[in-house]
C-alpha atoms as a PDB file:
ATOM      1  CA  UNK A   1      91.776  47.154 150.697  1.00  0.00           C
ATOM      2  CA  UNK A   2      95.059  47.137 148.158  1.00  0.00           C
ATOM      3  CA  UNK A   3      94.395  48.370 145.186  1.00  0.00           C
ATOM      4  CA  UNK A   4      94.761  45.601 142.533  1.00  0.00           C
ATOM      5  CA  UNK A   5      97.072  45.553 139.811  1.00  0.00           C
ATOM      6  CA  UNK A   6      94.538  43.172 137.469  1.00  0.00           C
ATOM      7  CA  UNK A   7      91.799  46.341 137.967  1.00  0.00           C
ATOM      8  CA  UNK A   8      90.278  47.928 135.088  1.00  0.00           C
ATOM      9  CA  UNK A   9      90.792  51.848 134.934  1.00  0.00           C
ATOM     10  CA  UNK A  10      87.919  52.845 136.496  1.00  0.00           C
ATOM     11  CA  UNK A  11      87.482  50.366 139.098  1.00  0.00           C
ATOM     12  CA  UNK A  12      90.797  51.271 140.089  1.00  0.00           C
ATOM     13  CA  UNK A  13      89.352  54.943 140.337  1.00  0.00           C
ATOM     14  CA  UNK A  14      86.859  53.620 142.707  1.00  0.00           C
ATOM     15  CA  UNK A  15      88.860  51.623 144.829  1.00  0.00           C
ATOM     16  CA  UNK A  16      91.434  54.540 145.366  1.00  0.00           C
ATOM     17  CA  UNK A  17      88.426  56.733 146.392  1.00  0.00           C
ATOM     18  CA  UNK A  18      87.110  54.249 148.538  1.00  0.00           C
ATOM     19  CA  UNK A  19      90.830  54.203 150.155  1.00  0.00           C
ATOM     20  CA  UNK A  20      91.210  57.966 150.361  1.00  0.00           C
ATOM     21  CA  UNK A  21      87.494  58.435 152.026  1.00  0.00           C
ATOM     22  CA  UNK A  22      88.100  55.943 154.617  1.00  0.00           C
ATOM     23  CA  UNK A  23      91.592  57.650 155.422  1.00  0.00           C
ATOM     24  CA  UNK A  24      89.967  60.623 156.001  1.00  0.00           C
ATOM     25  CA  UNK A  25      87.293  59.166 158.195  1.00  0.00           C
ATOM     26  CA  UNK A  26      90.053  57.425 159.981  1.00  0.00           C
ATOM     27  CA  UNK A  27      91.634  61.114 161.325  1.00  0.00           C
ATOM     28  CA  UNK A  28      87.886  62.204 161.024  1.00  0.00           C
ATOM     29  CA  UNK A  29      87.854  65.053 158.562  1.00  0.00           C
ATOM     30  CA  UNK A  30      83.918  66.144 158.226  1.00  0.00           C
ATOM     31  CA  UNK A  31      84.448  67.474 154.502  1.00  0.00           C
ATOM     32  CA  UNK A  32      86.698  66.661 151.839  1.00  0.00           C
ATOM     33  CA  UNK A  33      86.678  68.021 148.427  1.00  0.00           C
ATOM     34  CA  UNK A  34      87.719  64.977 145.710  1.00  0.00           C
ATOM     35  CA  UNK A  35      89.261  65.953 142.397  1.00  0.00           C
ATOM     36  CA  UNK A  36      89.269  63.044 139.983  1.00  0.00           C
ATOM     37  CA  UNK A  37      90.492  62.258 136.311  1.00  0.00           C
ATOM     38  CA  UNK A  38      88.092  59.870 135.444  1.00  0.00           C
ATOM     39  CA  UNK A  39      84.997  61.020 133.958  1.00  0.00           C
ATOM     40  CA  UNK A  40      83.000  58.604 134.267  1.00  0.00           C
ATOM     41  CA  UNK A  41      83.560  58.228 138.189  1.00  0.00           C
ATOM     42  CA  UNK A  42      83.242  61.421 138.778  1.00  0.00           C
ATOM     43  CA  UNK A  43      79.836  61.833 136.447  1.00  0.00           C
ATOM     44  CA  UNK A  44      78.283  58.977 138.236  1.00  0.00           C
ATOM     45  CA  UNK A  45      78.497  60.246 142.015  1.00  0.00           C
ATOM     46  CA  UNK A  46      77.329  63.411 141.016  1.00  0.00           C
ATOM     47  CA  UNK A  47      74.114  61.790 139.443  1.00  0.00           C
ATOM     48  CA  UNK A  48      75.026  62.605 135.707  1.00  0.00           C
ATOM     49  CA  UNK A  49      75.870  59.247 134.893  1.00  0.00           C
ATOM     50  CA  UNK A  50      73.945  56.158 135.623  1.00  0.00           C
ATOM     51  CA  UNK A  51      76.113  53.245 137.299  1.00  0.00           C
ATOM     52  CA  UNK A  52      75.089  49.907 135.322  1.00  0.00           C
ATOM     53  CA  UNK A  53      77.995  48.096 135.189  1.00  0.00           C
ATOM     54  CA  UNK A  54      78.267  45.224 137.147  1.00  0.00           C
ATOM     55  CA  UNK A  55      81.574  45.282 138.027  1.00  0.00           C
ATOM     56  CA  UNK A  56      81.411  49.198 139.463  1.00  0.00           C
ATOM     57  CA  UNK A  57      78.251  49.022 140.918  1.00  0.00           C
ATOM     58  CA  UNK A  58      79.458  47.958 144.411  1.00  0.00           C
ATOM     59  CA  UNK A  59      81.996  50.439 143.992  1.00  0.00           C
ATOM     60  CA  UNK A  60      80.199  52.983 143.259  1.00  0.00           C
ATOM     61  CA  UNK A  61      77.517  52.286 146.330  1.00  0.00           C
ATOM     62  CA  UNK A  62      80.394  51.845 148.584  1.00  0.00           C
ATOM     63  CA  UNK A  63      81.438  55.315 147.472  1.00  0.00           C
ATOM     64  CA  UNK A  64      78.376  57.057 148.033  1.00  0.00           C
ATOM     65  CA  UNK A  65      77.984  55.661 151.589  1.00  0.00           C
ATOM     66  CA  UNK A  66      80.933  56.987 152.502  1.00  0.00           C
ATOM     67  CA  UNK A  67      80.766  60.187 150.948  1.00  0.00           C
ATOM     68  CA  UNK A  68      77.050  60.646 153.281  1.00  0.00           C
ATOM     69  CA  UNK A  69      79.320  60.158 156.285  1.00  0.00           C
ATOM     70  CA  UNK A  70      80.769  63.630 155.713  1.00  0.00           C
ATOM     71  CA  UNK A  71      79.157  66.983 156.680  1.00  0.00           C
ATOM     72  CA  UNK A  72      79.943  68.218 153.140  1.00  0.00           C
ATOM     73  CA  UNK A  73      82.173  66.533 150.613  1.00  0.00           C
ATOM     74  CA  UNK A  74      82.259  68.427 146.641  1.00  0.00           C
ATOM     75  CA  UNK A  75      83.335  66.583 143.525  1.00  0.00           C
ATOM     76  CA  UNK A  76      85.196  67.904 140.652  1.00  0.00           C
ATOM     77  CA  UNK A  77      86.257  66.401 137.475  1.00  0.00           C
ATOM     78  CA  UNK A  78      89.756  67.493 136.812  1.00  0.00           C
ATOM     79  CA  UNK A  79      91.335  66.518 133.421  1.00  0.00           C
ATOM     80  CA  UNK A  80      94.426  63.904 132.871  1.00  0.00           C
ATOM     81  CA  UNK A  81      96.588  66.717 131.549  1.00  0.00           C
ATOM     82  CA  UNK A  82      95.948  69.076 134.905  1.00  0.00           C
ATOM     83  CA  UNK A  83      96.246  66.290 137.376  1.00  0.00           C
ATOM     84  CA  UNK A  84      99.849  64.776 136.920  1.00  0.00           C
ATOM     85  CA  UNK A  85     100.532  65.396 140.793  1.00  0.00           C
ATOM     86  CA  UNK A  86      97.634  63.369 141.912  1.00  0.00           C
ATOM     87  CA  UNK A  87      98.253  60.732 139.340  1.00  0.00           C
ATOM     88  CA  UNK A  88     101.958  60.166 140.922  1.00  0.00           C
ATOM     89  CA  UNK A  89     100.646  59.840 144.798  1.00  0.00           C
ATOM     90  CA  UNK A  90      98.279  57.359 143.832  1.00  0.00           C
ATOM     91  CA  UNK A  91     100.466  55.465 141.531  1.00  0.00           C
ATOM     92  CA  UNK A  92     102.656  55.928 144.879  1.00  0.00           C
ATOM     93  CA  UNK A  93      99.630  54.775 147.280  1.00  0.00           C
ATOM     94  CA  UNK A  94      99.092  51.436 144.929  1.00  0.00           C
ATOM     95  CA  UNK A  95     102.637  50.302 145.350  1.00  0.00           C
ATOM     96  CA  UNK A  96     103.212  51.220 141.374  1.00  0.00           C
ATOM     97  CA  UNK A  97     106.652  51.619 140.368  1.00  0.00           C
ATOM     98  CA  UNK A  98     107.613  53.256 137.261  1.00  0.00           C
ATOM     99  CA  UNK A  99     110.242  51.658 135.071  1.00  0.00           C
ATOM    100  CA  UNK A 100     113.389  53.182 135.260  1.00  0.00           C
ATOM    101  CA  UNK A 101     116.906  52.994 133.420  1.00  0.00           C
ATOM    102  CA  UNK A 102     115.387  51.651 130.021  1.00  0.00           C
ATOM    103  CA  UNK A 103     118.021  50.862 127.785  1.00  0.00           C
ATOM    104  CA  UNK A 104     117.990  52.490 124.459  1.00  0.00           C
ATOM    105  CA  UNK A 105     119.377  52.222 121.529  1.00  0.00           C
ATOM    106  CA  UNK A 106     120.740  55.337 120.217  1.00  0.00           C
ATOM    107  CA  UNK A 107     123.718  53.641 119.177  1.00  0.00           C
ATOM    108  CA  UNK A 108     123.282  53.382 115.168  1.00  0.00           C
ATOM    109  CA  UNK A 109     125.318  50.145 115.041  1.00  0.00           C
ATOM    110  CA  UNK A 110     122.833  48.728 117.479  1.00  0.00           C
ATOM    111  CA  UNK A 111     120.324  45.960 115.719  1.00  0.00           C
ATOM    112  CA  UNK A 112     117.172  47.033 118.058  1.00  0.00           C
ATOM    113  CA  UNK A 113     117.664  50.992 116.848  1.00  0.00           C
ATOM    114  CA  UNK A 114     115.394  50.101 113.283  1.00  0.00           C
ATOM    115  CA  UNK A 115     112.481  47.980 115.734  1.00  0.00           C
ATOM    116  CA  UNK A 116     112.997  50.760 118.176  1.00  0.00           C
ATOM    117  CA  UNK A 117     112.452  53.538 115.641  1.00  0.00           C
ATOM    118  CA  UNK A 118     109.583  51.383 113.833  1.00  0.00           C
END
């Protein structure tokens, strides 16, 4: 299952979890330990949260069956600021690609350096 580009944030959570977990069960790991940046993901399969929204709920049940296929699995919520490394392998898993050599203008004769600065 790719993970889709049109995805909102936190379906995107879920369907890189869903990826991850059935990676693992593919070189059969019996625990895992998941550290996520999303809140709300996190809150929800730990029972804090209720899941109403339509467009997670299948996520979210797809999650939790594969999380009862482990012997043990743990869930942290780690925040954005302490979680740049897993942020960049699962930009890397989804294909993402960063935007590189931006032009700027620090030129002052340039006529984008005022919109720039704005």
């Amino acid at each position: 299952m790719p993970i889709l580009a049109t995805s909102i944030n936190n379906e995107a959570e879920y369907q890189a979890l869903i990826k991850g977990l059935k990676l693992l069960k593919e070189v059969h790991a019996d625990a895992v330990e998941i550290f996520g940046d999303s809140m709300i993901v996190i809150n929800q399969l730990v029972g804090n949260y209720e899941c109403q929204s339509e467009v997670l709920i299948s996520y979210y049940e797809r999650s939790i069956q594969l999380l009862r296929e482990f012997k043990d699995f743990r869930l942290e919520h780690i925040p954005r600021l302490h979680n740049e490394e897993a942020n960049r392998l699962a930009q890397h898993a989804s294909g993402y690609q960063p935007i590189v050599n931006v032009s700027s203008a620090d030129n002052t004769d340039d006529w984008r350096k005022e919109i720039i600065d704005y």
